[in-house]
Protein backbone atom coordinates (compact mmCIF):
# COMPACT_ATOMS: atom_id res chain seq x y z
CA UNK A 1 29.66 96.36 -22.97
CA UNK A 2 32.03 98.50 -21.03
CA UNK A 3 31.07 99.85 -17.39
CA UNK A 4 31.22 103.15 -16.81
CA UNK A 5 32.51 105.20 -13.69
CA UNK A 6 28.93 106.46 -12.89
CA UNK A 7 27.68 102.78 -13.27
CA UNK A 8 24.94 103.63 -15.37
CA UNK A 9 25.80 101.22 -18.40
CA UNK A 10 25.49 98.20 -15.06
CA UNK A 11 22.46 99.49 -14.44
CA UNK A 12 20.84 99.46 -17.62
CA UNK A 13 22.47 95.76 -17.53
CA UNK A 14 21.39 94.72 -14.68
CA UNK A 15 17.90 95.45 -15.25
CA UNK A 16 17.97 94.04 -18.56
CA UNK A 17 19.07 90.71 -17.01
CA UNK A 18 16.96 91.08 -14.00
CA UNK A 19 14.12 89.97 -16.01
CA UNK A 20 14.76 86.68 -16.87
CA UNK A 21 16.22 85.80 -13.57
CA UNK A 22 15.06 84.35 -10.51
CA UNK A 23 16.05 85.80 -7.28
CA UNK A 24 17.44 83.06 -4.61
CA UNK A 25 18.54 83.41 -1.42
CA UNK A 26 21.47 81.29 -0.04
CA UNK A 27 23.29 80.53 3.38
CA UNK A 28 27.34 81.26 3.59
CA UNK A 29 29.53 80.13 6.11
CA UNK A 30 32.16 83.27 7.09
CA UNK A 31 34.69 81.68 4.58
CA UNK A 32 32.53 81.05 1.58
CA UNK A 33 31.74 84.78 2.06
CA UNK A 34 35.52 86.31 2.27
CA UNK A 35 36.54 84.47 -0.45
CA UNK A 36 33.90 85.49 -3.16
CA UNK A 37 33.77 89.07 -2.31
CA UNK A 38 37.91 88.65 -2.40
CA UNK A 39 37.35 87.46 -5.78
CA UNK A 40 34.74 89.61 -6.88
CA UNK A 41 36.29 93.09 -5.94
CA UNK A 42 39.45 91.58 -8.11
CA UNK A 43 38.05 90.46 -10.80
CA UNK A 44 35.28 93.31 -10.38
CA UNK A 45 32.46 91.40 -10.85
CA UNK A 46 29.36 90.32 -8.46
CA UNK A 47 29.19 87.55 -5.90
CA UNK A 48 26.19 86.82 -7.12
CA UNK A 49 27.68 86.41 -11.18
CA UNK A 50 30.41 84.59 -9.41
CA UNK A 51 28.16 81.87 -7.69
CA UNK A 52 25.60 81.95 -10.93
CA UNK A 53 29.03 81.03 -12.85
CA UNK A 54 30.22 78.22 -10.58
CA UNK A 55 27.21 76.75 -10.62
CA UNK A 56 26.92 76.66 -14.34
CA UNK A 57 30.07 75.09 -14.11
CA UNK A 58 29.52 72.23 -11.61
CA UNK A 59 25.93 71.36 -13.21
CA UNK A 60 26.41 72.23 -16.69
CA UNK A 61 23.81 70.67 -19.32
CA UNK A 62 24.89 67.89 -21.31
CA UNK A 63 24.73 68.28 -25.40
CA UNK A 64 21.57 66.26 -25.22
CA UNK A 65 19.89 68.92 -22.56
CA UNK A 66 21.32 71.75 -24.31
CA UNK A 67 19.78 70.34 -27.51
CA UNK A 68 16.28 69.69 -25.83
CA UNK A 69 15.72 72.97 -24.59
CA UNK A 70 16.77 75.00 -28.16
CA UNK A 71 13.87 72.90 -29.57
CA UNK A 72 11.51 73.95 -26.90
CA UNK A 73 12.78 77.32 -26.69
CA UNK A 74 12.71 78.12 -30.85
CA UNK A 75 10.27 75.54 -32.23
CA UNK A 76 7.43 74.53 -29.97
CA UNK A 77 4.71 76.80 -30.49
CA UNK A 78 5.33 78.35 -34.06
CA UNK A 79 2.58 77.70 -36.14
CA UNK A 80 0.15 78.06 -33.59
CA UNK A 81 -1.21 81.01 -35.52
CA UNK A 82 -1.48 79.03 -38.70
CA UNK A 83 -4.92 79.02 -39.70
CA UNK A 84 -3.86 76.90 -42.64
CA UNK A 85 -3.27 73.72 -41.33
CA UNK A 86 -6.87 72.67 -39.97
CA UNK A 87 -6.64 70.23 -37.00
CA UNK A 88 -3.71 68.84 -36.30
CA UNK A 89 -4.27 66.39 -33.16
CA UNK A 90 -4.17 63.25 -34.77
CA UNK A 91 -0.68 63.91 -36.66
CA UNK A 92 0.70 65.45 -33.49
CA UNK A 93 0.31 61.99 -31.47
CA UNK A 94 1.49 59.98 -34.47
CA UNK A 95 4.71 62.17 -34.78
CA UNK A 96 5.20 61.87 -31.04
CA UNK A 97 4.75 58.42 -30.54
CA UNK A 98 7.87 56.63 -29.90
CA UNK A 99 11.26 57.85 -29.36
CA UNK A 100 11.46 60.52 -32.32
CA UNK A 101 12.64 63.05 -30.12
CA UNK A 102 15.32 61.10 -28.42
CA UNK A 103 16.19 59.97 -31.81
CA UNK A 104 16.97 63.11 -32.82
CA UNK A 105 18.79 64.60 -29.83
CA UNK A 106 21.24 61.65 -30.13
């Protein structure tokens, strides 16, 4: 998505993305500060994509996290609006019982 001179693609952008953030506040020492906005006014981005971006670097998920949260983020919840299926307490602790789970993720 290119940027353009009035900043109005950014906005729309930003907002977008605004959503499903959290804002955070942070302390800098004088240095920390110089250095990302030197960075960020040449590589033209934000301090605050820079810092989301080195943190995603120094505490990236493992495979097995990654893996963990795509199942709770696409498949918990999707037949909740099956009417078809009756109870389904009893097989839910069966299924869960154990280590299926970890199984699966590896």
């Amino acid at each position: 998505m290119a940027i353009s001179r009035t900043g109005r693609t950014a906005k729309c952008l930003m907002y977008s993305v605004y959503i499903v953030m959290r804002r955070t506040q942070i302390y800098l020492d004088d240095r920390q500060r110089r250095k990302l906005d030197r960075i960020a006014k040449r590589t033209q981005r934000t301090v605050s994509d820079l810092i989301r971006e080195a943190i995603d670097a120094r505490y990236a998920a493992t495979p097995r996290e990654d893996f963990l949260e795509a199942l709770r983020a696409g498949a918990f919840g999707v037949w909740k609006e099956r009417t078809d299926l009756g109870q389904t307490d009893a097989y839910l602790r069966r299924q869960r019982r154990g280590s299926r789970i970890n199984r699966l993720a590896g």
